[in-house]
N, C-alpha and C. Protein backbone atom coordinates (compact mmCIF):
# COMPACT_ATOMS: atom_id res chain seq x y z
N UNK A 1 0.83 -1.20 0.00
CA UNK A 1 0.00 0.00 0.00
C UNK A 1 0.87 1.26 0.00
N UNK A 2 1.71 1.34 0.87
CA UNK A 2 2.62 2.58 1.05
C UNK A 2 3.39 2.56 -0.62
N UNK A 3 3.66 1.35 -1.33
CA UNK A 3 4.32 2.04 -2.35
C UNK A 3 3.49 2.49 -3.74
N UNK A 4 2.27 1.81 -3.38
CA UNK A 4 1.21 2.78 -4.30
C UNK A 4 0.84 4.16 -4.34
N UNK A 5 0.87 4.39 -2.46
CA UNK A 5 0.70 6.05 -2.39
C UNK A 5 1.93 6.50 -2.75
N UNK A 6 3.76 6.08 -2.91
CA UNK A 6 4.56 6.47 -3.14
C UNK A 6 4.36 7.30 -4.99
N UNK A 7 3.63 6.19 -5.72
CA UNK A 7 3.83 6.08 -6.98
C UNK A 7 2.63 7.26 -6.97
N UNK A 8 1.69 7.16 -6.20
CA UNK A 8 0.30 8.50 -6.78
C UNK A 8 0.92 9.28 -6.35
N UNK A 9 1.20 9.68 -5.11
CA UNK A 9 1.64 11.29 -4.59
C UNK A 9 2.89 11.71 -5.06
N UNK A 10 3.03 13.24 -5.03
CA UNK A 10 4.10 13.41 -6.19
C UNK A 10 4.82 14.63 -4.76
N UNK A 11 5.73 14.73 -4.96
CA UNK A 11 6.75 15.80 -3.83
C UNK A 11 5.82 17.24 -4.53
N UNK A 12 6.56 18.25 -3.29
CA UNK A 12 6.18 19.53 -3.95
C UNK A 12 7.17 19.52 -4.78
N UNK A 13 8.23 19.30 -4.94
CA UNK A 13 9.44 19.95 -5.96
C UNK A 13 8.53 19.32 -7.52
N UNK A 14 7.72 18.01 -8.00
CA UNK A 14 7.85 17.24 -8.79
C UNK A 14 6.55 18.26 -8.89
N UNK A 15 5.69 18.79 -7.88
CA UNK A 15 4.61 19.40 -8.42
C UNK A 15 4.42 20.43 -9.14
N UNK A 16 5.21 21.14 -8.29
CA UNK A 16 5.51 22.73 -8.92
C UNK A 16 6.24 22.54 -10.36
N UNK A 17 7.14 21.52 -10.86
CA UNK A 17 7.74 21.15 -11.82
C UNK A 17 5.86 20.87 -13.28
N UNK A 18 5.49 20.22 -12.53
CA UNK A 18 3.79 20.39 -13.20
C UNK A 18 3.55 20.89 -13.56
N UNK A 19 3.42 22.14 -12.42
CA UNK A 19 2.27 23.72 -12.69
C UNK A 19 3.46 24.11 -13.93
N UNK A 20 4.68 24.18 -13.62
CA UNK A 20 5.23 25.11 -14.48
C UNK A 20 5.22 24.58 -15.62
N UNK A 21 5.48 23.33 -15.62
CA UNK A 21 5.04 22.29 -17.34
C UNK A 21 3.64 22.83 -17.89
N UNK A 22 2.63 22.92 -16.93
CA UNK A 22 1.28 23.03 -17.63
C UNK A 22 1.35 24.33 -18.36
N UNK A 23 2.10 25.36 -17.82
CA UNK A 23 1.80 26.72 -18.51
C UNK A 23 2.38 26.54 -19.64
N UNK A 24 3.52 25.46 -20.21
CA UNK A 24 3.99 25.74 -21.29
C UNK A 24 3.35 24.73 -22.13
N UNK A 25 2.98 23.44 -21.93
CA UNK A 25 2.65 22.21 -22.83
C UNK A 25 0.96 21.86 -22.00
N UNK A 26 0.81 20.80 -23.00
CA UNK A 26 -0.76 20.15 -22.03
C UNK A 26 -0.20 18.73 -21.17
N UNK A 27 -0.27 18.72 -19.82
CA UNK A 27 -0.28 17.65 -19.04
C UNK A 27 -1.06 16.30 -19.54
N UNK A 28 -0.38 14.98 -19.46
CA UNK A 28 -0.89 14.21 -19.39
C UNK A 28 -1.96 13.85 -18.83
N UNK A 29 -3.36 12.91 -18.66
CA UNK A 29 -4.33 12.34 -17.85
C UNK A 29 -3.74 12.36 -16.54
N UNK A 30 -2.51 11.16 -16.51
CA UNK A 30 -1.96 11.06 -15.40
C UNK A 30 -1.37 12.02 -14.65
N UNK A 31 -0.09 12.82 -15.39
CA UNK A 31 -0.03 14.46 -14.32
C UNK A 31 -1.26 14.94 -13.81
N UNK A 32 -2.30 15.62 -14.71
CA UNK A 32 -2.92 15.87 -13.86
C UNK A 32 -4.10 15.88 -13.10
N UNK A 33 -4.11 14.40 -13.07
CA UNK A 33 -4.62 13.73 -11.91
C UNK A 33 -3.86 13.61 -10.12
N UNK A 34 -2.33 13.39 -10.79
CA UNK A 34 -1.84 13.27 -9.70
C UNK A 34 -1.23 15.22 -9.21
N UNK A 35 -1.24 16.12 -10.20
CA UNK A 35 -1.46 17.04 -9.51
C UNK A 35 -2.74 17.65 -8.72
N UNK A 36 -3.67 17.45 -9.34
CA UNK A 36 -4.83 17.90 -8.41
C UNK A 36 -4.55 16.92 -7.58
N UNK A 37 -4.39 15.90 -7.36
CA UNK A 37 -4.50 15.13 -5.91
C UNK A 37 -3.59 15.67 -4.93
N UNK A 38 -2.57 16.12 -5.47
CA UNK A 38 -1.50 16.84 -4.48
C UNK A 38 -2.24 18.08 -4.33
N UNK A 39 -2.39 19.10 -5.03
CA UNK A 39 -2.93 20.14 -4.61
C UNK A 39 -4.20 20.06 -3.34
N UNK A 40 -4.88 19.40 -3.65
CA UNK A 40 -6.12 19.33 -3.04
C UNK A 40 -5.60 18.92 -1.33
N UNK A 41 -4.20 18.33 -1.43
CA UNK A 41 -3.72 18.54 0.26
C UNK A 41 -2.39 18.76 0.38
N UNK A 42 -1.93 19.91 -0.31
CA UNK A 42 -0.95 20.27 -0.02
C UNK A 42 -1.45 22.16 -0.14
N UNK A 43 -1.57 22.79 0.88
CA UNK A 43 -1.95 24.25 0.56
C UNK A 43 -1.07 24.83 -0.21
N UNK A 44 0.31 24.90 -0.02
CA UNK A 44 1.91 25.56 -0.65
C UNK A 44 1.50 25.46 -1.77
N UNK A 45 0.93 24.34 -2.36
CA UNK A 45 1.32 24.19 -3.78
C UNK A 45 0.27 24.16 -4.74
N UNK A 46 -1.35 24.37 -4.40
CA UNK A 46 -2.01 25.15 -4.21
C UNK A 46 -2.02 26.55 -4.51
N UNK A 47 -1.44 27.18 -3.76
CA UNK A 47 -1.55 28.58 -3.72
C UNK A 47 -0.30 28.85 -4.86
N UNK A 48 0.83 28.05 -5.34
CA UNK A 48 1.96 28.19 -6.17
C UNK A 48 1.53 28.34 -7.50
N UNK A 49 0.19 27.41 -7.72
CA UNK A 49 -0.55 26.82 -9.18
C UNK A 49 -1.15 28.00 -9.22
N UNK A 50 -2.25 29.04 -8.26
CA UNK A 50 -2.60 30.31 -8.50
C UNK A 50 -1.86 31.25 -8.76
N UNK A 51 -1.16 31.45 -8.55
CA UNK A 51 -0.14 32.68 -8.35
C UNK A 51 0.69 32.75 -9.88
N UNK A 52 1.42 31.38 -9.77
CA UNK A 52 1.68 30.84 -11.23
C UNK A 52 0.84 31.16 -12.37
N UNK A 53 -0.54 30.86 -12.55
CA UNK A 53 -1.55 30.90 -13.01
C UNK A 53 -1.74 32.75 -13.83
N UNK A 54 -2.41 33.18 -12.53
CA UNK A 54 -1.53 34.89 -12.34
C UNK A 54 -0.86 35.73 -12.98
N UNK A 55 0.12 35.24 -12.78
CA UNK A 55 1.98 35.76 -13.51
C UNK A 55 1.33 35.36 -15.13
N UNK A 56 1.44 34.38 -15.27
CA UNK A 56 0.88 33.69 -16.85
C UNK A 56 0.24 34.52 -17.32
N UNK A 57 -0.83 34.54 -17.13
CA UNK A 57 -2.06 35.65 -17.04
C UNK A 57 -1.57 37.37 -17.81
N UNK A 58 -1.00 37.55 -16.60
CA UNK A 58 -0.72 38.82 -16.82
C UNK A 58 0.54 39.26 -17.68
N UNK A 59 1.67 38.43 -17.52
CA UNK A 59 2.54 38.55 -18.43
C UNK A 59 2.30 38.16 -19.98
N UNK A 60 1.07 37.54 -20.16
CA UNK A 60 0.38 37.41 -21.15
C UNK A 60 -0.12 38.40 -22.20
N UNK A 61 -0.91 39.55 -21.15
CA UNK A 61 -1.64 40.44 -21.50
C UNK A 61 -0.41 41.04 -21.92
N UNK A 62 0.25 41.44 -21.08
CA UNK A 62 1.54 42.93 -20.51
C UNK A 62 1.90 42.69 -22.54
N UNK A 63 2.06 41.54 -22.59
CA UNK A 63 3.28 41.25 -24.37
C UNK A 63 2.31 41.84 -25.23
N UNK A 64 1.02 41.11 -24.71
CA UNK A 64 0.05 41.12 -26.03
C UNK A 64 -0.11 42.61 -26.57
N UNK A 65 0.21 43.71 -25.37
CA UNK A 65 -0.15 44.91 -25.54
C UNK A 65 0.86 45.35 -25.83
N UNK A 66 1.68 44.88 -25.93
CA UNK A 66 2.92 46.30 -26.46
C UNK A 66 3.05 45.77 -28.39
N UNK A 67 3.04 47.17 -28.83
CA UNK A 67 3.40 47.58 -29.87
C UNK A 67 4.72 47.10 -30.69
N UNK A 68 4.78 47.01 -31.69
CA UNK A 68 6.37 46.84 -32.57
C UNK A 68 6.76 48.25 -31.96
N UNK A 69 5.96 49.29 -32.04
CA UNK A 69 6.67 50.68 -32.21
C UNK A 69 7.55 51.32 -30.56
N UNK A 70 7.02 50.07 -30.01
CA UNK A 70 6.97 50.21 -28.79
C UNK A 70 8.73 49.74 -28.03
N UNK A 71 9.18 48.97 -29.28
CA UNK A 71 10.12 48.24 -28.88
C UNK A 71 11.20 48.29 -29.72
N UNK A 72 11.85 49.13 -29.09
CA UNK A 72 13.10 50.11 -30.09
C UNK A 72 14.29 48.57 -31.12
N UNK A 73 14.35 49.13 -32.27
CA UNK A 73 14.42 48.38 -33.38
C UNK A 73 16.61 48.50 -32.89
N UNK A 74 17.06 47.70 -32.97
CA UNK A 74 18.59 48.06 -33.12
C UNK A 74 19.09 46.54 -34.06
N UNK A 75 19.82 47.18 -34.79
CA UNK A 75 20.70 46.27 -35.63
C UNK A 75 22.26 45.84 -35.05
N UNK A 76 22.48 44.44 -35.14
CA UNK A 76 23.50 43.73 -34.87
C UNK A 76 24.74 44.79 -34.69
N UNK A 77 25.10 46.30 -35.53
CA UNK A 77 26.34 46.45 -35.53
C UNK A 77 26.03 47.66 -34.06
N UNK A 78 25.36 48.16 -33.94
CA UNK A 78 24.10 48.68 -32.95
C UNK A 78 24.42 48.08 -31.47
N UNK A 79 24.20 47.41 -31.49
CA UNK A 79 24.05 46.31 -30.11
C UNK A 79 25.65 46.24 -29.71
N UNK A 80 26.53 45.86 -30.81
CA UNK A 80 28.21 45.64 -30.88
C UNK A 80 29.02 46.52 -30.15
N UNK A 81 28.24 48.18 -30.58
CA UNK A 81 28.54 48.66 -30.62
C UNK A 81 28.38 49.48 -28.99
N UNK A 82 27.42 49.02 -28.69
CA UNK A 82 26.91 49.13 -27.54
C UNK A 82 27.61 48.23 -26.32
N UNK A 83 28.00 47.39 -26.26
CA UNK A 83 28.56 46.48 -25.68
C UNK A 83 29.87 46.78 -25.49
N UNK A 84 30.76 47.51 -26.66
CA UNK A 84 31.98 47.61 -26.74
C UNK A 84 32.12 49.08 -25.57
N UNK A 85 31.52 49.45 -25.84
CA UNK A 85 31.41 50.85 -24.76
C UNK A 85 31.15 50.70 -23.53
N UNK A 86 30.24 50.16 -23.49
CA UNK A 86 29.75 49.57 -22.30
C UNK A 86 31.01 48.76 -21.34
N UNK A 87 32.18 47.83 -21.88
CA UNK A 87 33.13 46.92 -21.50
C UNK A 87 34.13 48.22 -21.18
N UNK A 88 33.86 49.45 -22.08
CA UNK A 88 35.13 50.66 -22.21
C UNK A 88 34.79 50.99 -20.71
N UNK A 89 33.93 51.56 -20.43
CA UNK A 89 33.54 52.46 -19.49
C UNK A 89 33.41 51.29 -18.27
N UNK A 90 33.66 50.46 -18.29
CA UNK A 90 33.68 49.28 -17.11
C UNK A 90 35.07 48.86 -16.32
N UNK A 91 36.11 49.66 -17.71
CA UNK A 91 37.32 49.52 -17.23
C UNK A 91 38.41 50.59 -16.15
């Protein structure tokens, strides 16, 4: 019995590894099954999947709204060039 609940219940580290999988891909049946089962008694991780959730959310919107014009255009010799000054004035 104990190594069945070993195999269903998942650590917080393996959970939160979940939530953060789910925001990028779709979870398996099995993930998440065995994440809601963790969530549902683990509060930490729980409240990690909202918050997570959240951030997603909003960093979502924040991109969706900004403009090309919004986001200053620089070319490769630009950036080089920038860097090289940047290393000058560091010395």
């Amino acid at each position: 019995m104990k190594r069945l609940m070993n195999l269903l219940m998942l650590s917080c580290k393996k959970a939160s590894e979940l939530i953060d999988k789910q925001s990028l891909i779709k979870l398996s049946l099995k993930e998440i099954l065995m994440l809601r089962m963790h969530t549902g008694m683990c509060d930490a991780c729980a409240s990690y999947q909202k918050q997570s959730k959240l951030l997603d959310e909003l960093l979502s919107n924040q991109i969706s709204s900004i403009t090309e014009t919004q986001i200053p255009a620089l070319t490769n010799n630009q950036l080089k060039q920038q860097i090289i000054q940047n290393l000058n004035n560091n010395k």
